[in-house]
Protein backbone atom coordinates (compact mmCIF):
# COMPACT_ATOMS: atom_id res chain seq x y z
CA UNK A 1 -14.49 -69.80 33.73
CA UNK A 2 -12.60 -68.04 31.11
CA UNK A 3 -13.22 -63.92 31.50
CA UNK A 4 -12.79 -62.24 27.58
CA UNK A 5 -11.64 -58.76 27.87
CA UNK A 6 -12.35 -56.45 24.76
CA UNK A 7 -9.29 -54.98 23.14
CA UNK A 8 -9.27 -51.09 23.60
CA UNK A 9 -10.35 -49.51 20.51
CA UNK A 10 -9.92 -45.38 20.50
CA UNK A 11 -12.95 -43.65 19.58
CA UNK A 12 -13.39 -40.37 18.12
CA UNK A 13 -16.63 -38.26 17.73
CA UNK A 14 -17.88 -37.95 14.23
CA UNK A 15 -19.14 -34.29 13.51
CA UNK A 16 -22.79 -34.77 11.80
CA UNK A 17 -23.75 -30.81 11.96
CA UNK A 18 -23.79 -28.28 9.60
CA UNK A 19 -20.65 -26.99 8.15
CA UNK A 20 -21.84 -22.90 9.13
CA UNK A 21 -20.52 -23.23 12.70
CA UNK A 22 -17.05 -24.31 11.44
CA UNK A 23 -16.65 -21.71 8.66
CA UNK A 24 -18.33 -19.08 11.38
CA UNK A 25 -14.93 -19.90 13.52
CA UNK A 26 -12.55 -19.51 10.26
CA UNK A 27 -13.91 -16.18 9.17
CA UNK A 28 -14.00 -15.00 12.85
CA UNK A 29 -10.44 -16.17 13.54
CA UNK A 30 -9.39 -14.46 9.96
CA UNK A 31 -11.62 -11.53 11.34
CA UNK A 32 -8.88 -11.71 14.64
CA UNK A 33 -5.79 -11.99 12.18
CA UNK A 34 -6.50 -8.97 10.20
CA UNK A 35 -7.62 -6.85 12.90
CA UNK A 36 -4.67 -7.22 14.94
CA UNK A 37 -2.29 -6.88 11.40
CA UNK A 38 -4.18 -3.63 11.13
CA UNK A 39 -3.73 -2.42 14.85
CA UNK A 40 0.35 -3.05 14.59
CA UNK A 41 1.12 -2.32 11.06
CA UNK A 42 -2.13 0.39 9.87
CA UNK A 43 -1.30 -0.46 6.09
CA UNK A 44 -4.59 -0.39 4.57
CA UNK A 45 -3.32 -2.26 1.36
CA UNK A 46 -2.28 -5.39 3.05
CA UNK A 47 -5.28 -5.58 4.73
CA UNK A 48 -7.47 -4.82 1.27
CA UNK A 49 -5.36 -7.54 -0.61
CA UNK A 50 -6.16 -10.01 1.96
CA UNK A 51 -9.44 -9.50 2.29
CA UNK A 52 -9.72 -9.87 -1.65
CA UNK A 53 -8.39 -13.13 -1.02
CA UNK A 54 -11.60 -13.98 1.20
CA UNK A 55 -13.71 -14.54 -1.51
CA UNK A 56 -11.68 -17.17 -3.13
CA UNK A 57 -11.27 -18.63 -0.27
CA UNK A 58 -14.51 -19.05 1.23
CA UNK A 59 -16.69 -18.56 -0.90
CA UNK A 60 -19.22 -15.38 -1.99
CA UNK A 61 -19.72 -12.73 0.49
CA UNK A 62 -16.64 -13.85 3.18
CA UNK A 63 -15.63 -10.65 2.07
CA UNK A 64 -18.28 -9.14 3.75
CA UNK A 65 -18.62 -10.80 6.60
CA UNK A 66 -14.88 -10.99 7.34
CA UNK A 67 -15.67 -7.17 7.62
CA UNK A 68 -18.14 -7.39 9.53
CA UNK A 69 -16.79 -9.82 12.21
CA UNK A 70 -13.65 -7.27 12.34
CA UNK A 71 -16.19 -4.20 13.37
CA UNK A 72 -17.88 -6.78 15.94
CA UNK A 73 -14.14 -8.04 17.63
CA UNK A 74 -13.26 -4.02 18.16
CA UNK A 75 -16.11 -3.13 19.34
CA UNK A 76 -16.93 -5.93 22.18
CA UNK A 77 -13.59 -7.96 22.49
CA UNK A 78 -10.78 -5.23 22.49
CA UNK A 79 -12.11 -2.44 24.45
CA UNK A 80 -13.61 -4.24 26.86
């Protein structure tokens, strides 16, 4: 009796969600990024020109909530 074994084939999760969750991550780690430029540097037009640059990158009102995730990582995150 002749036993077949299956060659290994590698197998990687397909993501079927909605996109939200993975642009929620990308505005929250921008959020991060700015936040800590602003703690070490404090030069508000660095931090104005980038978040400018939201927009055009993610869309209409990243802006916005780029500034909002900011407010939300100083307040529960870095005084903890």
């Amino acid at each position: 009796m002749k036993i077949l074994k299956r060659e290994f084939k590698v197998w990687y999760p397909k993501h079927k969600g909605p996109i939200e969750p993975d642009m929620t991550i990308m505005l929250m780690a921008e959020a991060r990024e700015l936040l800590t430029t602003w703690e070490t540097l404090r030069d508000k037009d660095v931090i104005t020109r980038r978040l400018k640059l939201m927009d055009k990158l993610y869309g209409a009102g990243a802006e916005q909530r780029v500034r909002d995730y900011m407010h939300q990582v100083a307040r529960d995150e870095r005084h903890a």
